[in-house]
PDB file of N, CA and C in Angstrom:
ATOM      1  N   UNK A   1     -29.023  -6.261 -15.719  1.00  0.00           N
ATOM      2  CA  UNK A   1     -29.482  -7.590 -16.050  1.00  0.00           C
ATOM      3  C   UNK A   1     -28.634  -8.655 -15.355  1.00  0.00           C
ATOM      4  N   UNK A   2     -27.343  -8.401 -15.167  1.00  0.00           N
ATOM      5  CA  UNK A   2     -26.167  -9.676 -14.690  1.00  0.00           C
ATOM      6  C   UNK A   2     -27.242  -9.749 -12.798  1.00  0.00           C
ATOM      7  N   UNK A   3     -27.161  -8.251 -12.257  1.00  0.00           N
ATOM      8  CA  UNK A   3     -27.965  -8.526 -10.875  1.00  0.00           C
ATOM      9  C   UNK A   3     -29.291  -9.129 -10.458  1.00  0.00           C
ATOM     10  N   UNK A   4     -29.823  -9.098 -12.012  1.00  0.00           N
ATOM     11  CA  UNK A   4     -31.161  -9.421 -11.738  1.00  0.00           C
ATOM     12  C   UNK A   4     -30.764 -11.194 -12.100  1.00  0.00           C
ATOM     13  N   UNK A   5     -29.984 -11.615 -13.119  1.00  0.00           N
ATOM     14  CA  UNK A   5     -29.932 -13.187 -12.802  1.00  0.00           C
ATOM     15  C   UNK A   5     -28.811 -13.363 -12.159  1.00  0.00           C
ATOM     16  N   UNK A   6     -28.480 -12.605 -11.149  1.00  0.00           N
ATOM     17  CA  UNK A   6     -27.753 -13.078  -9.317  1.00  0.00           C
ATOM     18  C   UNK A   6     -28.699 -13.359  -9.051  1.00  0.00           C
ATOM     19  N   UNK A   7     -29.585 -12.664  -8.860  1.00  0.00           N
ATOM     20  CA  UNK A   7     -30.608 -12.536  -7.848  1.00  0.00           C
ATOM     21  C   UNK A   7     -31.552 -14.301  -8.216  1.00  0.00           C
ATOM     22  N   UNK A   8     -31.861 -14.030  -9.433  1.00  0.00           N
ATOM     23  CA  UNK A   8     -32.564 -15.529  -9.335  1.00  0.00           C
ATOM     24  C   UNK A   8     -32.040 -16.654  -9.498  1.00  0.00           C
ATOM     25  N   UNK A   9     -30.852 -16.315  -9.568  1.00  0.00           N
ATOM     26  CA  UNK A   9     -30.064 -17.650  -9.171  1.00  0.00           C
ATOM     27  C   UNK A   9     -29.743 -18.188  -7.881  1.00  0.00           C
ATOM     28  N   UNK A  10     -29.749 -16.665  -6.840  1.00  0.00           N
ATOM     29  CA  UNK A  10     -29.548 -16.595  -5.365  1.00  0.00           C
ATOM     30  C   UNK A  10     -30.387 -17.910  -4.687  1.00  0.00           C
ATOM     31  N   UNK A  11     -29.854 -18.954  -4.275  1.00  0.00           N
ATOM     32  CA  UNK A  11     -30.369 -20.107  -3.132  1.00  0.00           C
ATOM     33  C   UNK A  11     -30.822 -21.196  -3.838  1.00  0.00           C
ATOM     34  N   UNK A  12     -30.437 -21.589  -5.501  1.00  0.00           N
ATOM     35  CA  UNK A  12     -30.613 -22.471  -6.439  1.00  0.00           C
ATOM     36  C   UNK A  12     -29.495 -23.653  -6.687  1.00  0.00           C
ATOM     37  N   UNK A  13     -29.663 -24.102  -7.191  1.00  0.00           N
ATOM     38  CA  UNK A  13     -28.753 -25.614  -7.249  1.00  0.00           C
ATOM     39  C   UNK A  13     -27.388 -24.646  -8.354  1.00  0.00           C
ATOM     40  N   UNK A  14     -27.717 -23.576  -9.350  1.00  0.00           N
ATOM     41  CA  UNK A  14     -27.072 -22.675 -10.217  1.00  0.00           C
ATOM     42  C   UNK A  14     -26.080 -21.668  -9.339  1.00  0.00           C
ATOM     43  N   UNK A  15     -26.411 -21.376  -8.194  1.00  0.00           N
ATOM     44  CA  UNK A  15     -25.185 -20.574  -7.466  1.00  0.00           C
ATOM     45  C   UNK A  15     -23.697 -20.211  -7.555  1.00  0.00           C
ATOM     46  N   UNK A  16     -23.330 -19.529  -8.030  1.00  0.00           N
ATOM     47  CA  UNK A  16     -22.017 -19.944  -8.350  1.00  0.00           C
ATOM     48  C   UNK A  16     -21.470 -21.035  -9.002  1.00  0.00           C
ATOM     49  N   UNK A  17     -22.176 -21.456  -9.876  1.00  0.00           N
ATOM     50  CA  UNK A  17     -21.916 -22.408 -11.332  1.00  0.00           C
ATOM     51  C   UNK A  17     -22.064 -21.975 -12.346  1.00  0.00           C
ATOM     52  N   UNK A  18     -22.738 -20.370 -12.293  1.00  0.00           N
ATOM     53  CA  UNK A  18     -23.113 -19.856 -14.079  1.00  0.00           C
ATOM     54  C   UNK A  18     -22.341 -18.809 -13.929  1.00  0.00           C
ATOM     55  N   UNK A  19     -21.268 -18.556 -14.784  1.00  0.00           N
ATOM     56  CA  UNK A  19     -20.483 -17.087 -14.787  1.00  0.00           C
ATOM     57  C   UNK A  19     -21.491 -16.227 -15.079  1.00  0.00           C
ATOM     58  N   UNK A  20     -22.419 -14.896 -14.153  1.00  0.00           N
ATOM     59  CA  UNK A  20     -23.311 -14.341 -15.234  1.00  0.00           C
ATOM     60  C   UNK A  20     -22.560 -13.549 -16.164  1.00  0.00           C
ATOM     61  N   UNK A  21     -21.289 -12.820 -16.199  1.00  0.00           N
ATOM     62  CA  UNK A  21     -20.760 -12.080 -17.622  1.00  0.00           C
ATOM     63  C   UNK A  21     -21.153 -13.077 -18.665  1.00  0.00           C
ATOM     64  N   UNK A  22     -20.802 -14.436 -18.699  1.00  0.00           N
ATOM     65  CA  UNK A  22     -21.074 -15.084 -19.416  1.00  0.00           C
ATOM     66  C   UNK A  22     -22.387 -15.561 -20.456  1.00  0.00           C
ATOM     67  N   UNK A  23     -23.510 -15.395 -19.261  1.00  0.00           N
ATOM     68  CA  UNK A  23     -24.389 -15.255 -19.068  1.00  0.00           C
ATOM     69  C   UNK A  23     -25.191 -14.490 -20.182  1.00  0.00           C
ATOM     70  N   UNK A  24     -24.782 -13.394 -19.584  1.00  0.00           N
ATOM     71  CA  UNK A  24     -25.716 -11.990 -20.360  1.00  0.00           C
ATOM     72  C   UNK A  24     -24.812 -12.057 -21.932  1.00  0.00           C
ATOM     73  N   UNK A  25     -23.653 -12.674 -21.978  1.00  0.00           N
ATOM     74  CA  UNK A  25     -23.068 -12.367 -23.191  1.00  0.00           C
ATOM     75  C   UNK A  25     -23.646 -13.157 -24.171  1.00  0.00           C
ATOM     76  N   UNK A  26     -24.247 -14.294 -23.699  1.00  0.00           N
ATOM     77  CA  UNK A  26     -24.569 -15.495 -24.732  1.00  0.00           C
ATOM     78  C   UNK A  26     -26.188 -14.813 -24.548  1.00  0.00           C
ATOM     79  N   UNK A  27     -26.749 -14.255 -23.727  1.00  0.00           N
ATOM     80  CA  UNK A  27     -28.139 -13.721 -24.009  1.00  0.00           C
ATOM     81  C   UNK A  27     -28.463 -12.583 -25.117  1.00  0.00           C
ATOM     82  N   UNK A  28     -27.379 -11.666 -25.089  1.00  0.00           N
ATOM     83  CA  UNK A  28     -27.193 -10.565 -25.753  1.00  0.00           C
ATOM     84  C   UNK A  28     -27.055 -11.477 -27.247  1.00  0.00           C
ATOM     85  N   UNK A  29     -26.110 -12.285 -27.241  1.00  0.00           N
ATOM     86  CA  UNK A  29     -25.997 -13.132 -28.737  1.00  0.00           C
ATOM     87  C   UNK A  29     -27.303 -13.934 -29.317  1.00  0.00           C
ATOM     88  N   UNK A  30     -27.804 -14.178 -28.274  1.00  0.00           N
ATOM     89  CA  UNK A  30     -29.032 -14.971 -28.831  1.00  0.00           C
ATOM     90  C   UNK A  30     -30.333 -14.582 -29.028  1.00  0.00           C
ATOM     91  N   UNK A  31     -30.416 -13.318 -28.694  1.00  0.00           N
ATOM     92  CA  UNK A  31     -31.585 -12.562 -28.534  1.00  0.00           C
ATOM     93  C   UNK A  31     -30.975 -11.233 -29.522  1.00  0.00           C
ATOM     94  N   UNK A  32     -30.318 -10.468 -30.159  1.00  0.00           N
ATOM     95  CA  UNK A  32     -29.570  -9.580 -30.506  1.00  0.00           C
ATOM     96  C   UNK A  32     -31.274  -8.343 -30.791  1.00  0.00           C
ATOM     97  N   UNK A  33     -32.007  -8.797 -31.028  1.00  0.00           N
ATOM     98  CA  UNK A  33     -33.101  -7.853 -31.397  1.00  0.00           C
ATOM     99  C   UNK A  33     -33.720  -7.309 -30.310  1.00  0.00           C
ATOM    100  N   UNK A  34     -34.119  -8.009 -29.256  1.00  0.00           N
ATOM    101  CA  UNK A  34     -34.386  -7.190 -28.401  1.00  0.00           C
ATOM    102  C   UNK A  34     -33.273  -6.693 -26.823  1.00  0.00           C
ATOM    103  N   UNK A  35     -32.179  -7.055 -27.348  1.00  0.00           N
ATOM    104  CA  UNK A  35     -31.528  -7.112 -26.716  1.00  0.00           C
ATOM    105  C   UNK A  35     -30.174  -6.255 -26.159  1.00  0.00           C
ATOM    106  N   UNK A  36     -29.688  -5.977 -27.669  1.00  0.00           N
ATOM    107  CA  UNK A  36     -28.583  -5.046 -28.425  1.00  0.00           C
ATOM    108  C   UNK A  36     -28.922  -3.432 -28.285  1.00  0.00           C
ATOM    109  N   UNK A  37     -27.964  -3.001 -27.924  1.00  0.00           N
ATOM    110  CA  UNK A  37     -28.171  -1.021 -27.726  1.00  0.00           C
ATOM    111  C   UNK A  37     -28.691  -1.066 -29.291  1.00  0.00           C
ATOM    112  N   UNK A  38     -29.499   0.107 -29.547  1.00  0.00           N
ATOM    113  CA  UNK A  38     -29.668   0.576 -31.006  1.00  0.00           C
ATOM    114  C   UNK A  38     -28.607   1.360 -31.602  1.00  0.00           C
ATOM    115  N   UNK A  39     -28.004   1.574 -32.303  1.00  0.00           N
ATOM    116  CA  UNK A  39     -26.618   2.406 -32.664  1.00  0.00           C
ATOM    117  C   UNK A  39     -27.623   3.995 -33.005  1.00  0.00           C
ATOM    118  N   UNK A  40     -26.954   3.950 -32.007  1.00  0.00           N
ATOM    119  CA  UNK A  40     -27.196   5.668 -31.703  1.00  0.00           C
ATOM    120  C   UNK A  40     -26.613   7.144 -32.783  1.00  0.00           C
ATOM    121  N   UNK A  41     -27.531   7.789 -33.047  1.00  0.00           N
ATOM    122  CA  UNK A  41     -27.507   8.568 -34.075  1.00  0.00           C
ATOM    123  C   UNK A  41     -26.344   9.557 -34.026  1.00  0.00           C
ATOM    124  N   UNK A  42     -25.591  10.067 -35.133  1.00  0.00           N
ATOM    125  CA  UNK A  42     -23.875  10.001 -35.030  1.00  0.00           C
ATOM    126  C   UNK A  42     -24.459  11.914 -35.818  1.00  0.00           C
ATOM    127  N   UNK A  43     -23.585  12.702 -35.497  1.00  0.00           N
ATOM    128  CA  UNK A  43     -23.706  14.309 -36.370  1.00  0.00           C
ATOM    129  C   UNK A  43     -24.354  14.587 -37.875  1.00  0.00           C
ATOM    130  N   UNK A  44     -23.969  13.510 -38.556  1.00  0.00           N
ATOM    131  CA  UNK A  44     -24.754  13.111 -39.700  1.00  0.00           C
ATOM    132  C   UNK A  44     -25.491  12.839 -40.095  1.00  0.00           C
ATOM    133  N   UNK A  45     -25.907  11.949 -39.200  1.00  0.00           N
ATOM    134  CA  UNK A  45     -27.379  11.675 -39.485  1.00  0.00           C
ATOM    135  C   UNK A  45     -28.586  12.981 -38.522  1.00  0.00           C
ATOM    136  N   UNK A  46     -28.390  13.643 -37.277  1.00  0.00           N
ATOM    137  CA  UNK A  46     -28.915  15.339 -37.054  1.00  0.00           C
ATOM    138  C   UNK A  46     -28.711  16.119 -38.315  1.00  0.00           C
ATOM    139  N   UNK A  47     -27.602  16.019 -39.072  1.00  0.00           N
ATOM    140  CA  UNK A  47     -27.548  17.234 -39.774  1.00  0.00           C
ATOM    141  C   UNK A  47     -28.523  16.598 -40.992  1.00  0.00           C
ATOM    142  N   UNK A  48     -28.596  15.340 -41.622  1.00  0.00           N
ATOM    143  CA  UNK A  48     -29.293  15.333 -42.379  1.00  0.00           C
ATOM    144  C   UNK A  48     -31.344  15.118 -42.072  1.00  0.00           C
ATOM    145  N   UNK A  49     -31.512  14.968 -41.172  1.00  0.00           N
ATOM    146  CA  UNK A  49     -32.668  15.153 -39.964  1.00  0.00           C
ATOM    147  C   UNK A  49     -33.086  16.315 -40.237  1.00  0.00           C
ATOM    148  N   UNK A  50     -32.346  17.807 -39.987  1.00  0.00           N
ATOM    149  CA  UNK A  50     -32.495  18.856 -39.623  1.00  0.00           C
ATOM    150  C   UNK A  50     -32.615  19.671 -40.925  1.00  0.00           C
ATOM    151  N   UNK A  51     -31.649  19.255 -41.837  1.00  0.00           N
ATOM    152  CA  UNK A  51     -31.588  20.209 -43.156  1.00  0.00           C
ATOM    153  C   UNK A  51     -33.044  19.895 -44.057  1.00  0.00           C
ATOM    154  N   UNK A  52     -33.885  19.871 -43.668  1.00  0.00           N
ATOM    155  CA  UNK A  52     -34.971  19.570 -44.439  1.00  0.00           C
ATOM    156  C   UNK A  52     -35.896  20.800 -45.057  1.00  0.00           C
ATOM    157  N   UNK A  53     -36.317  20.919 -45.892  1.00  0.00           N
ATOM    158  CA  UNK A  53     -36.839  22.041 -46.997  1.00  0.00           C
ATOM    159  C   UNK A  53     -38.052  23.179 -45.731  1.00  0.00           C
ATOM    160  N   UNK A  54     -38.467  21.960 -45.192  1.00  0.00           N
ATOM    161  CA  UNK A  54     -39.248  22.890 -44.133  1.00  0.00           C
ATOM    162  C   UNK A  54     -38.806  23.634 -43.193  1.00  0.00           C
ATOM    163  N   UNK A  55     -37.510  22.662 -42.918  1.00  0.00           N
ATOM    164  CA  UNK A  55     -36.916  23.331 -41.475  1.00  0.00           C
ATOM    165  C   UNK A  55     -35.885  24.189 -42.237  1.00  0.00           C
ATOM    166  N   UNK A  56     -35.575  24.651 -43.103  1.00  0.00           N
ATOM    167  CA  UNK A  56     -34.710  25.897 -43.916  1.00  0.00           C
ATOM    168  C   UNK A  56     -35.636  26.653 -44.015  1.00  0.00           C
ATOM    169  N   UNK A  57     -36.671  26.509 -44.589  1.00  0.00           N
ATOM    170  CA  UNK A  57     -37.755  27.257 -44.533  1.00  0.00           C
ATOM    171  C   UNK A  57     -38.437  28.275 -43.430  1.00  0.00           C
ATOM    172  N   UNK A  58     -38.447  27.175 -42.228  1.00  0.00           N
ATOM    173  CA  UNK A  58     -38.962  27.479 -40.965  1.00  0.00           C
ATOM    174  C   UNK A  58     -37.612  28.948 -40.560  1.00  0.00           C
ATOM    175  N   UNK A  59     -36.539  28.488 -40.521  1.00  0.00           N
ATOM    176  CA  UNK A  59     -35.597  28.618 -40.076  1.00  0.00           C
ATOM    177  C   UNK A  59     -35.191  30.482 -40.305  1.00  0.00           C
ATOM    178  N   UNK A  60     -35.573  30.241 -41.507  1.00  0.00           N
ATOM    179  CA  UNK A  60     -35.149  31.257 -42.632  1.00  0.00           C
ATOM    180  C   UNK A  60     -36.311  32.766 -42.243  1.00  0.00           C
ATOM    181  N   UNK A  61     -37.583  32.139 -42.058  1.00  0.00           N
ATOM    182  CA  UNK A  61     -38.904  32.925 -41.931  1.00  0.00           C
ATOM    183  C   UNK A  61     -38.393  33.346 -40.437  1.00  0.00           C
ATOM    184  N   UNK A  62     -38.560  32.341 -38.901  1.00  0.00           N
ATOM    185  CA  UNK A  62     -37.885  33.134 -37.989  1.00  0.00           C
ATOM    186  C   UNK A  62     -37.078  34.700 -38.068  1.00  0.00           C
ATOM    187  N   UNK A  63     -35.743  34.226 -39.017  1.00  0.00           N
ATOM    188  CA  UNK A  63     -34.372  35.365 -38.967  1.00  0.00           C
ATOM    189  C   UNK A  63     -35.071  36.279 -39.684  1.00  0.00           C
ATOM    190  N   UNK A  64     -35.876  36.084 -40.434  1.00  0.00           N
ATOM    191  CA  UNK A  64     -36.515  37.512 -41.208  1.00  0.00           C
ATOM    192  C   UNK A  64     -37.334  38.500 -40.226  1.00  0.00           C
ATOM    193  N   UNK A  65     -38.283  37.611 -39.342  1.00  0.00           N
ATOM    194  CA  UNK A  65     -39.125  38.175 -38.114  1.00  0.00           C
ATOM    195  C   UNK A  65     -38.170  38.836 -37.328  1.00  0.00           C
ATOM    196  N   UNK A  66     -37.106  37.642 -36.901  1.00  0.00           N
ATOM    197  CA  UNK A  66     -36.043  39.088 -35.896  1.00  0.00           C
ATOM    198  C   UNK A  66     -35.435  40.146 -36.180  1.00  0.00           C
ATOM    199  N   UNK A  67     -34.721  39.812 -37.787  1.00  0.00           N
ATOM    200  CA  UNK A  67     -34.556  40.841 -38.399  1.00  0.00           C
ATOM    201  C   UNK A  67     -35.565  42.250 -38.943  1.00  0.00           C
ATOM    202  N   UNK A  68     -36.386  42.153 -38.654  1.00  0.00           N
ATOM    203  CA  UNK A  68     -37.368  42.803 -38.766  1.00  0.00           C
ATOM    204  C   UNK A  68     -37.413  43.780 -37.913  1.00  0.00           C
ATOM    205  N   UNK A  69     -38.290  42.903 -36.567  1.00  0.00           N
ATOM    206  CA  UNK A  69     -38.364  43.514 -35.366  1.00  0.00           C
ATOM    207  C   UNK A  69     -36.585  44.703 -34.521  1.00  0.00           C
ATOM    208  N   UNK A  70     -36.093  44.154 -35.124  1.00  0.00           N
ATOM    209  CA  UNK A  70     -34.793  45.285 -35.040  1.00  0.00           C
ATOM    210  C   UNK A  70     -34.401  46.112 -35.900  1.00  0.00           C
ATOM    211  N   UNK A  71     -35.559  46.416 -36.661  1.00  0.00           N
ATOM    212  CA  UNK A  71     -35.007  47.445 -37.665  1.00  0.00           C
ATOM    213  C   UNK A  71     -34.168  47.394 -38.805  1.00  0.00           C
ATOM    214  N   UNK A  72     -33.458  45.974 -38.340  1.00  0.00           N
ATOM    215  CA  UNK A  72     -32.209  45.630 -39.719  1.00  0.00           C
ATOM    216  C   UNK A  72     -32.856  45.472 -41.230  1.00  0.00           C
ATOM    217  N   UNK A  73     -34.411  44.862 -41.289  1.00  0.00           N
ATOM    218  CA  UNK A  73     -34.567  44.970 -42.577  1.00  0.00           C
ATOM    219  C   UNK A  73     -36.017  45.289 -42.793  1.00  0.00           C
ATOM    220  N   UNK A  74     -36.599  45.302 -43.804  1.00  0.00           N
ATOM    221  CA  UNK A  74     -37.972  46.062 -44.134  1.00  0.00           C
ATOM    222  C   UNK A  74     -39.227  44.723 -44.596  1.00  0.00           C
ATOM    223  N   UNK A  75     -39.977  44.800 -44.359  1.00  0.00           N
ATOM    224  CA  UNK A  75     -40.895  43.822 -44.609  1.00  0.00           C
ATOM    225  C   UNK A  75     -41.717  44.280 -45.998  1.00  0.00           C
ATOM    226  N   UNK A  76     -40.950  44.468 -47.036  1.00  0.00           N
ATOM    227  CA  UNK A  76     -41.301  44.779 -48.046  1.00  0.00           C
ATOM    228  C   UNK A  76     -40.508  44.526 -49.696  1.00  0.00           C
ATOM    229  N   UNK A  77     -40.885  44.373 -50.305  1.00  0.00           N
ATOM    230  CA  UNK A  77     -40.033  43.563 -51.738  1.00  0.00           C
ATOM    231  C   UNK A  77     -39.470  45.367 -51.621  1.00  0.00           C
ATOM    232  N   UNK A  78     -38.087  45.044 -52.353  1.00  0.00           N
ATOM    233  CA  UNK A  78     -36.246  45.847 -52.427  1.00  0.00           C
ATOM    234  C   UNK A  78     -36.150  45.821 -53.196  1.00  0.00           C
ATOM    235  N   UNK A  79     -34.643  46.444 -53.826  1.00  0.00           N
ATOM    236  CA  UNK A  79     -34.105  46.090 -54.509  1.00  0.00           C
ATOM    237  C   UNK A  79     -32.127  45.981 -53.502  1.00  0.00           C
ATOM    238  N   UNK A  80     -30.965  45.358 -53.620  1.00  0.00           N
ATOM    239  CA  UNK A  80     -30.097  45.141 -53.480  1.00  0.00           C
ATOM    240  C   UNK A  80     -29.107  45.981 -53.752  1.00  0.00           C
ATOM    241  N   UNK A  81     -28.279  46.852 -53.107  1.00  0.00           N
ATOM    242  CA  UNK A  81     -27.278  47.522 -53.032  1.00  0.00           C
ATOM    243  C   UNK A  81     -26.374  47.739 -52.371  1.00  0.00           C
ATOM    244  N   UNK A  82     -25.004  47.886 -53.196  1.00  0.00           N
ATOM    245  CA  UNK A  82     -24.070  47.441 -52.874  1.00  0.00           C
ATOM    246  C   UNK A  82     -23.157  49.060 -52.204  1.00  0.00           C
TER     247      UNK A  82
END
């Protein structure tokens, strides 16, 4: 953005009279909504995204299929032994 208002400032009465850092800083302040990075999503907020009843669910049904397909477990109601 600072190159793009060089650029249209390039051959104007504004030439080297507007600091653009300055510039973009008071634009960024005055515009903050469309203007401002969005605060970008931090481990906490993925993990709480991800832990959802479906996706445990989802998750859970997969490891049973692989477990399956390798023999490790039986596709049939057990009982547990130790």
């Amino acid at each position: 953005m600072i190159v793009t208002a060089s650029a249209l400032c390039h051959g104007t009465k504004w030439q080297d009279k507007i600091d653009m850092d300055w510039l973009w800083r008071k634009t960024r302040n005055d515009h903050p909504e469309i203007l401002n990075p969005v605060r970008a999503k931090d481990h906490e907020d993925r993990r709480v995204d991800w832990l959802s009843y479906g996706n445990i669910n989802d998750w859970t049904d997969r490891a049973k299929k692989f477990l399956v397909s390798l023999g490790m477990l039986k596709d049939e109601p057990g009982t547990i032994c130790a």
